[in-house]
Protein backbone atom coordinates (compact mmCIF):
# COMPACT_ATOMS: atom_id res chain seq x y z
CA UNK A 1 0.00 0.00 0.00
CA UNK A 2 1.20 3.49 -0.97
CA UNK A 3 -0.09 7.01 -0.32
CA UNK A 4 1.93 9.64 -0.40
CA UNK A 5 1.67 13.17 1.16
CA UNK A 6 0.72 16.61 -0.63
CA UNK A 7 3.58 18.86 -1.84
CA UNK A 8 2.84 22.29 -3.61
CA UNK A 9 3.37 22.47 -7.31
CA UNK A 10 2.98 25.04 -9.86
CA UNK A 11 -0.49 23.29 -10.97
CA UNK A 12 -1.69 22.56 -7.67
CA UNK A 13 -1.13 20.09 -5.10
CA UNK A 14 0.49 16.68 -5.93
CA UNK A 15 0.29 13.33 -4.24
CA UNK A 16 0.92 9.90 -5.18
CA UNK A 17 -0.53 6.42 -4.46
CA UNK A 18 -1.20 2.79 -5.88
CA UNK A 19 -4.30 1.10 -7.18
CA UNK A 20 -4.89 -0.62 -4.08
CA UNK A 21 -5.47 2.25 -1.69
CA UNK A 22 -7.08 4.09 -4.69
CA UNK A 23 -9.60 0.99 -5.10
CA UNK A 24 -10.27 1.46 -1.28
CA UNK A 25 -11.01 4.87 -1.27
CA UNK A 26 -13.27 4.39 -4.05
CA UNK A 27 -15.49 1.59 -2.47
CA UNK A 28 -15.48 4.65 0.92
CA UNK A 29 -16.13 7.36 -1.23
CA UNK A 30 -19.14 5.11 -3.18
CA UNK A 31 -20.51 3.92 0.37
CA UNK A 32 -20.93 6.99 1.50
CA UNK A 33 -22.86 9.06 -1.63
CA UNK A 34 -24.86 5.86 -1.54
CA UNK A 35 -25.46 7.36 2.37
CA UNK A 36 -26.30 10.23 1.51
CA UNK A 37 -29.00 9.58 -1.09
CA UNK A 38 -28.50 12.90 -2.67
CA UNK A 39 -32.19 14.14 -3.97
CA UNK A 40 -32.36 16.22 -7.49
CA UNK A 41 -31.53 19.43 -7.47
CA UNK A 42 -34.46 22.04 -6.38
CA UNK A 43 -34.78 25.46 -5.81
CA UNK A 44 -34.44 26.76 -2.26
CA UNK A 45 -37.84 28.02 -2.55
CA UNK A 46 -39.34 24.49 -3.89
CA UNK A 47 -37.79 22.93 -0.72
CA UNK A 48 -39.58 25.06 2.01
CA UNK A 49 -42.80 25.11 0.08
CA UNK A 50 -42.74 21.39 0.52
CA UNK A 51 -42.03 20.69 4.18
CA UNK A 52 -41.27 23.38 6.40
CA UNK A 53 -39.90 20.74 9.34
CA UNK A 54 -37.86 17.77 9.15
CA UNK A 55 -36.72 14.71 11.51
CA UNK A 56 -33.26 13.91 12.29
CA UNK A 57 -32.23 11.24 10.00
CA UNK A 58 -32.07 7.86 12.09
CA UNK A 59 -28.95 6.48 10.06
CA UNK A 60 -25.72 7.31 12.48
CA UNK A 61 -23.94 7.84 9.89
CA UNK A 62 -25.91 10.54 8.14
CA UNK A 63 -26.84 12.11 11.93
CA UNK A 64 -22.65 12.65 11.61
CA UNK A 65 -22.75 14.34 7.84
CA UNK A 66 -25.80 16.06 8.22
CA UNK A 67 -26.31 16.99 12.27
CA UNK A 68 -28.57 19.51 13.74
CA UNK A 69 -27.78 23.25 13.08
CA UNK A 70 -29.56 24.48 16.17
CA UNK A 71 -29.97 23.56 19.55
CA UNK A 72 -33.24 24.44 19.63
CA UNK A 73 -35.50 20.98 18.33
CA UNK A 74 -38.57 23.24 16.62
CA UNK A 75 -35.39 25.80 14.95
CA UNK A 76 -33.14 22.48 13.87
CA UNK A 77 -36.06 20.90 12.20
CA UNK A 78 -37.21 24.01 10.14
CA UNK A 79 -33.17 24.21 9.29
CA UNK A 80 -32.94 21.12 8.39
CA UNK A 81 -35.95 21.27 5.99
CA UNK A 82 -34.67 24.09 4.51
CA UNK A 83 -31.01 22.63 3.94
CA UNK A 84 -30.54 19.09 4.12
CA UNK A 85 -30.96 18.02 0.25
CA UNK A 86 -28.61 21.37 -0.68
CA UNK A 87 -26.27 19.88 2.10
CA UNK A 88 -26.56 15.99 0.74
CA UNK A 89 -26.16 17.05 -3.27
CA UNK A 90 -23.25 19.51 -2.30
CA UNK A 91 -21.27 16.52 -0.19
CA UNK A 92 -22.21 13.95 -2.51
CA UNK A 93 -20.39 16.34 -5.41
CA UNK A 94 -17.36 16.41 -3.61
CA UNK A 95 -17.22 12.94 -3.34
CA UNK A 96 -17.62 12.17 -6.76
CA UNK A 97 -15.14 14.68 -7.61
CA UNK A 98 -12.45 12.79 -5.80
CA UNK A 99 -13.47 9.39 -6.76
CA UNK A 100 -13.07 10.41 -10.14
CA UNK A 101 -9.83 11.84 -9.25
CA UNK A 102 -8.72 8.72 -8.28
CA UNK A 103 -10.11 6.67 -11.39
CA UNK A 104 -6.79 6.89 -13.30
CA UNK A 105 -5.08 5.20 -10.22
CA UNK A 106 -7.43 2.28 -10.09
CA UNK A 107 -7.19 1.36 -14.18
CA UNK A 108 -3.31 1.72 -13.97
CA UNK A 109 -3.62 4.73 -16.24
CA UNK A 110 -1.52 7.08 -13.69
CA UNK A 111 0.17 6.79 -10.01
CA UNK A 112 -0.23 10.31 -8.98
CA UNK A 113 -3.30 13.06 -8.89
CA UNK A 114 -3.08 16.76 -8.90
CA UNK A 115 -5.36 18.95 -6.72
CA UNK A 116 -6.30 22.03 -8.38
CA UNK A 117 -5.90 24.75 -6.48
CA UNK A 118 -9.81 26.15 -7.23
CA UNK A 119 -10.99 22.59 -5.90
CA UNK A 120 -8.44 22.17 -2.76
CA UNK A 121 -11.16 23.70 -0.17
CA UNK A 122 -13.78 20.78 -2.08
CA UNK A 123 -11.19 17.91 -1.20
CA UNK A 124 -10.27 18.97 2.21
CA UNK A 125 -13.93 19.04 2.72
CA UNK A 126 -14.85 15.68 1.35
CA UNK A 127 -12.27 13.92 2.99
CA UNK A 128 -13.27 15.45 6.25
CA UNK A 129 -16.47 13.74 5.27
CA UNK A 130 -15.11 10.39 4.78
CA UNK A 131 -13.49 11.26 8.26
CA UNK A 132 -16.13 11.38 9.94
CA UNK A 133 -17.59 7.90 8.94
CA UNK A 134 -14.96 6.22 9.44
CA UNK A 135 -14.62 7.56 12.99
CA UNK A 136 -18.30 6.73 13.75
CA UNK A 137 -17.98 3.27 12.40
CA UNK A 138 -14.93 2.97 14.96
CA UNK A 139 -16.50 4.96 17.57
CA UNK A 140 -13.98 7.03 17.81
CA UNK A 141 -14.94 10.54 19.92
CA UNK A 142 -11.96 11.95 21.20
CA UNK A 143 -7.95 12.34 20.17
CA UNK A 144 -6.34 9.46 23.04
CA UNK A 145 -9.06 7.21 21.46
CA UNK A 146 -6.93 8.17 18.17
CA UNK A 147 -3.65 7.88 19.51
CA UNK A 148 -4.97 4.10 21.31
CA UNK A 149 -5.76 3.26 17.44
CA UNK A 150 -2.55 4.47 16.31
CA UNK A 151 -0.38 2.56 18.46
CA UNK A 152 -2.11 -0.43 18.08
CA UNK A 153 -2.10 -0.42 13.95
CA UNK A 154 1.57 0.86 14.44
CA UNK A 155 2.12 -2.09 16.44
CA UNK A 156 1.15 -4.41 14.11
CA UNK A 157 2.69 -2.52 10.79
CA UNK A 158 5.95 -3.17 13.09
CA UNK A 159 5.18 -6.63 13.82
CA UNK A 160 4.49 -7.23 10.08
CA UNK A 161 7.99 -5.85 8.94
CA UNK A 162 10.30 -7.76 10.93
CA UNK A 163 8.26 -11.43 10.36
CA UNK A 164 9.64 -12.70 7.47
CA UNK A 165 7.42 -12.90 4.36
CA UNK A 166 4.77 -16.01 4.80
CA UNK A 167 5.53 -16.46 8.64
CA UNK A 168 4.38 -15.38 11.44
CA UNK A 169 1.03 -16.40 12.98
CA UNK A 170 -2.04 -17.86 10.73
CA UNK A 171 -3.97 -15.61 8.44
CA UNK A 172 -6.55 -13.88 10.26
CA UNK A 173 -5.20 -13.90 13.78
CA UNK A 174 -6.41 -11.57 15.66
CA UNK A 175 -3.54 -11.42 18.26
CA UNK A 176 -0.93 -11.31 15.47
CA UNK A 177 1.66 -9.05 16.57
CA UNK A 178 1.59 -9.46 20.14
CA UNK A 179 -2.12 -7.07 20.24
CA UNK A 180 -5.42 -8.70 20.89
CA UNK A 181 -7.68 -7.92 18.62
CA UNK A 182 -11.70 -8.07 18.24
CA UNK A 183 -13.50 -11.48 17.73
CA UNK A 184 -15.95 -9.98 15.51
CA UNK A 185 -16.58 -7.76 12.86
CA UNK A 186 -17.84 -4.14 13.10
CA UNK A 187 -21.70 -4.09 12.21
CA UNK A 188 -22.19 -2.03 9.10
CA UNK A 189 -22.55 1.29 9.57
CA UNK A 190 -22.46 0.96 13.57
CA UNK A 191 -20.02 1.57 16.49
CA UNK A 192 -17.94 -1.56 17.97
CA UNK A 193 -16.77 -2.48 21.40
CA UNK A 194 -13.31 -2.72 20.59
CA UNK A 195 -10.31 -2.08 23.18
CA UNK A 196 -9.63 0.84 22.19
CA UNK A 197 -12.56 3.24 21.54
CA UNK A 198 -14.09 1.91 24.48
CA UNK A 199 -17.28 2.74 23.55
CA UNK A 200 -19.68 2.28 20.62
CA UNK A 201 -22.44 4.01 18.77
CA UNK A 202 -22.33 6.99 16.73
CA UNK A 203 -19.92 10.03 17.55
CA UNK A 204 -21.19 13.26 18.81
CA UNK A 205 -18.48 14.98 16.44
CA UNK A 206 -20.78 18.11 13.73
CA UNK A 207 -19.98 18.69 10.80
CA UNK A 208 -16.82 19.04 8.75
CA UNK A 209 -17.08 22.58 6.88
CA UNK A 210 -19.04 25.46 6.45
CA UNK A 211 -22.64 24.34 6.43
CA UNK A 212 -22.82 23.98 10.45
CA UNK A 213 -20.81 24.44 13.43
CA UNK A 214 -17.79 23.45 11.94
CA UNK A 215 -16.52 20.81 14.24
CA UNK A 216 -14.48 18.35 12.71
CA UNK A 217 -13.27 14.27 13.29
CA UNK A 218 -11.18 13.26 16.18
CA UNK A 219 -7.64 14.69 15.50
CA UNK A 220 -5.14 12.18 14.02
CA UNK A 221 -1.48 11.65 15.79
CA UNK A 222 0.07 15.05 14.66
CA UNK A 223 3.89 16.19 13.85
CA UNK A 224 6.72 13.26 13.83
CA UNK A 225 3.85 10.23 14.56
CA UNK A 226 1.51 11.06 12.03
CA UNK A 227 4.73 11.27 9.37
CA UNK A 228 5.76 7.72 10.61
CA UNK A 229 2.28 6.27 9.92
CA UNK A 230 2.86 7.68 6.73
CA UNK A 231 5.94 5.93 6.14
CA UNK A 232 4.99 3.02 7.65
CA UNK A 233 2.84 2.74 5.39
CA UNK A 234 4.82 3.38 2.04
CA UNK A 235 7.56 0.67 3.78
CA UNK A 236 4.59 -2.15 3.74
CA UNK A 237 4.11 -1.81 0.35
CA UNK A 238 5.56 -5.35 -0.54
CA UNK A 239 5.02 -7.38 2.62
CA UNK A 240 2.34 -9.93 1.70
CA UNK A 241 1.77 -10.73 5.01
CA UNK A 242 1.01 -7.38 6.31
CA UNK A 243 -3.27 -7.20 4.92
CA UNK A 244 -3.51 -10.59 7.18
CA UNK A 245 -2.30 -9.08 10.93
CA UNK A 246 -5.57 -7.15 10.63
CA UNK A 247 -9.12 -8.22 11.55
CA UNK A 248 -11.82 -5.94 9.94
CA UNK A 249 -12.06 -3.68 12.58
CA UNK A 250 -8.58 -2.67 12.46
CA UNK A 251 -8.53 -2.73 8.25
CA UNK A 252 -11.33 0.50 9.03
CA UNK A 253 -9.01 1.76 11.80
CA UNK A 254 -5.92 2.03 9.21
CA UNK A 255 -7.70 3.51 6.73
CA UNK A 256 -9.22 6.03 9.22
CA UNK A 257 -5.74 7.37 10.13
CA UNK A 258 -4.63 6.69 6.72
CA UNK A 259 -7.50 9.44 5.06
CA UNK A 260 -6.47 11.89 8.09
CA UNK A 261 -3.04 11.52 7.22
CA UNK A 262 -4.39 12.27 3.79
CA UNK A 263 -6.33 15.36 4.83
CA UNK A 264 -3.49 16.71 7.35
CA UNK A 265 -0.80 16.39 4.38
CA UNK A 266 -2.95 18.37 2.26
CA UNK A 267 -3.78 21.36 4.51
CA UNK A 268 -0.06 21.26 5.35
CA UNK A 269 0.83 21.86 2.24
CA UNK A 270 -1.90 24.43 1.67
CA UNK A 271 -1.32 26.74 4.81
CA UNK A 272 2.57 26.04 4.30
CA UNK A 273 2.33 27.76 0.46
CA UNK A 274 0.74 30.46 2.66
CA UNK A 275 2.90 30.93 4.52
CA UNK A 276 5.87 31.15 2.12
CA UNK A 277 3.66 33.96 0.09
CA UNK A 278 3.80 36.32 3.25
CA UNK A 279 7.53 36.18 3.55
């Protein structure tokens, strides 16, 4: 597996990967416009004419992309009305944009894609979005429950590297490594009981951007750790046994830090331009 950070570039902002984490992405980015059920496009005064309240969606995982804008239960559900399908058409866009960013990378056609600069503020957005899911599918609320995650994939990247290619403990071992791991696999969609979330269920975590009160996921392991996952990462590439030290649970846990990596990398590279430009 390969993804590589952001760097600045005359065109925009450049990052490589392979086919496999670009084929993983993908399925994400596809589960979650298939979430959000975007409606077709009406005006803003078609969608207040029609319902002037709505409900709190019941899915957890749409409660996460699309949470209430007002404290207030009568307010929220007049807000919601009035903004939800905007809201699920205008994430679902993003989304699409970046999976077909990444098309190229899945056929073979290219190992690298180029972030306009126009559409950088559209990616950081979207894969706050895909942040966010993957966090509530972990139950993951707070930054130690990150940093309990991150040790324990790092531990297992680690494990993977020094056991010699075919070795090590049978495929699918959940205590390969040295780390116990969960017996089952994360309901769809849900929370788990794993070790270390200790919790399940949804996330009380709002929304990524603009539309609402701009909270964001659970920070990832910043500075020198969130670099090493990253090049932990890149050093796996060609260890076969590496895929089976994970169960499921910890598969959705690697890709979580993985796509905040991701994310991180990219504003990095965004606020670091800026800074050069006021020099």
């Amino acid at each position: 597996m390969l993804l590589g950070g952001f760097i600045s570039t005359p065109d925009g902002y450049l990052t490589e990967l392979d086919d496999e984490v670009a084929l993983i992405l993908q399925q994400l980015l596809g589960e979650t416009i298939t979430v959000l059920d975007a409606p077709s496009e009406q005006s803003f005064l078609s969608a207040i004419m029609v319902e002037d309240q709505r409900d709190e969606p019941e899915d957890p995982t749409l409660r996460i992309l699309l949470p209430s804008m007002s404290e207030d239960p009568t307010e929220a559900q007049s807000l919601r009305a009035m903004t939800e399908d905007a809201l699920r058409t205008q994430k679902s866009k993003r989304l699409e944009a970046i999976g077909e960013a990444l098309s190229d990378i899945v056929t073979g056609a290219n190992t690298s894609v180029l972030v306009p600069r126009e559409h950088v503020w559209e990616w950081l957005s979207g894969l706050n979005d895909l942040r966010l899911v993957l966090a509530q599918r972990l139950g993951v609320e707070s930054s130690e429950q990150t940093e309990l995650w991150y040790d324990r994939i790092m531990s297992i990247l680690e494990g993977a590297a020094e056991s010699p290619a075919g070795g090590g403990e049978a495929a699918g071992d959940p205590t390969f490594a040295g780390r116990p791991g969960p017996s089952a696999d994360v309901p769809a969609g849900g929370g788990s009981s794993a070790e270390p979330t200790g919790q399940a269920g949804p996330t009380s975590a709002g929304a990524p951007s603009e539309e609402a009160a701009g909270a964001r996921a659970p920070q990832p392991p910043s500075g020198e750790r969130s670099h090493a996952l990253g090049n932990e990462n890149k050093s796996q590439s060609n260890a076969d046994n590496t895929a089976r030290a994970f169960t499921r649970e910890e598969l959705i846990a690697l890709v979580f830090l993985l796509v905040s990596w991701w994310q991180d990398s990219l504003l990095e590279a965004v606020q670091s331009e800026g800074s050069q430009s006021t020099l």
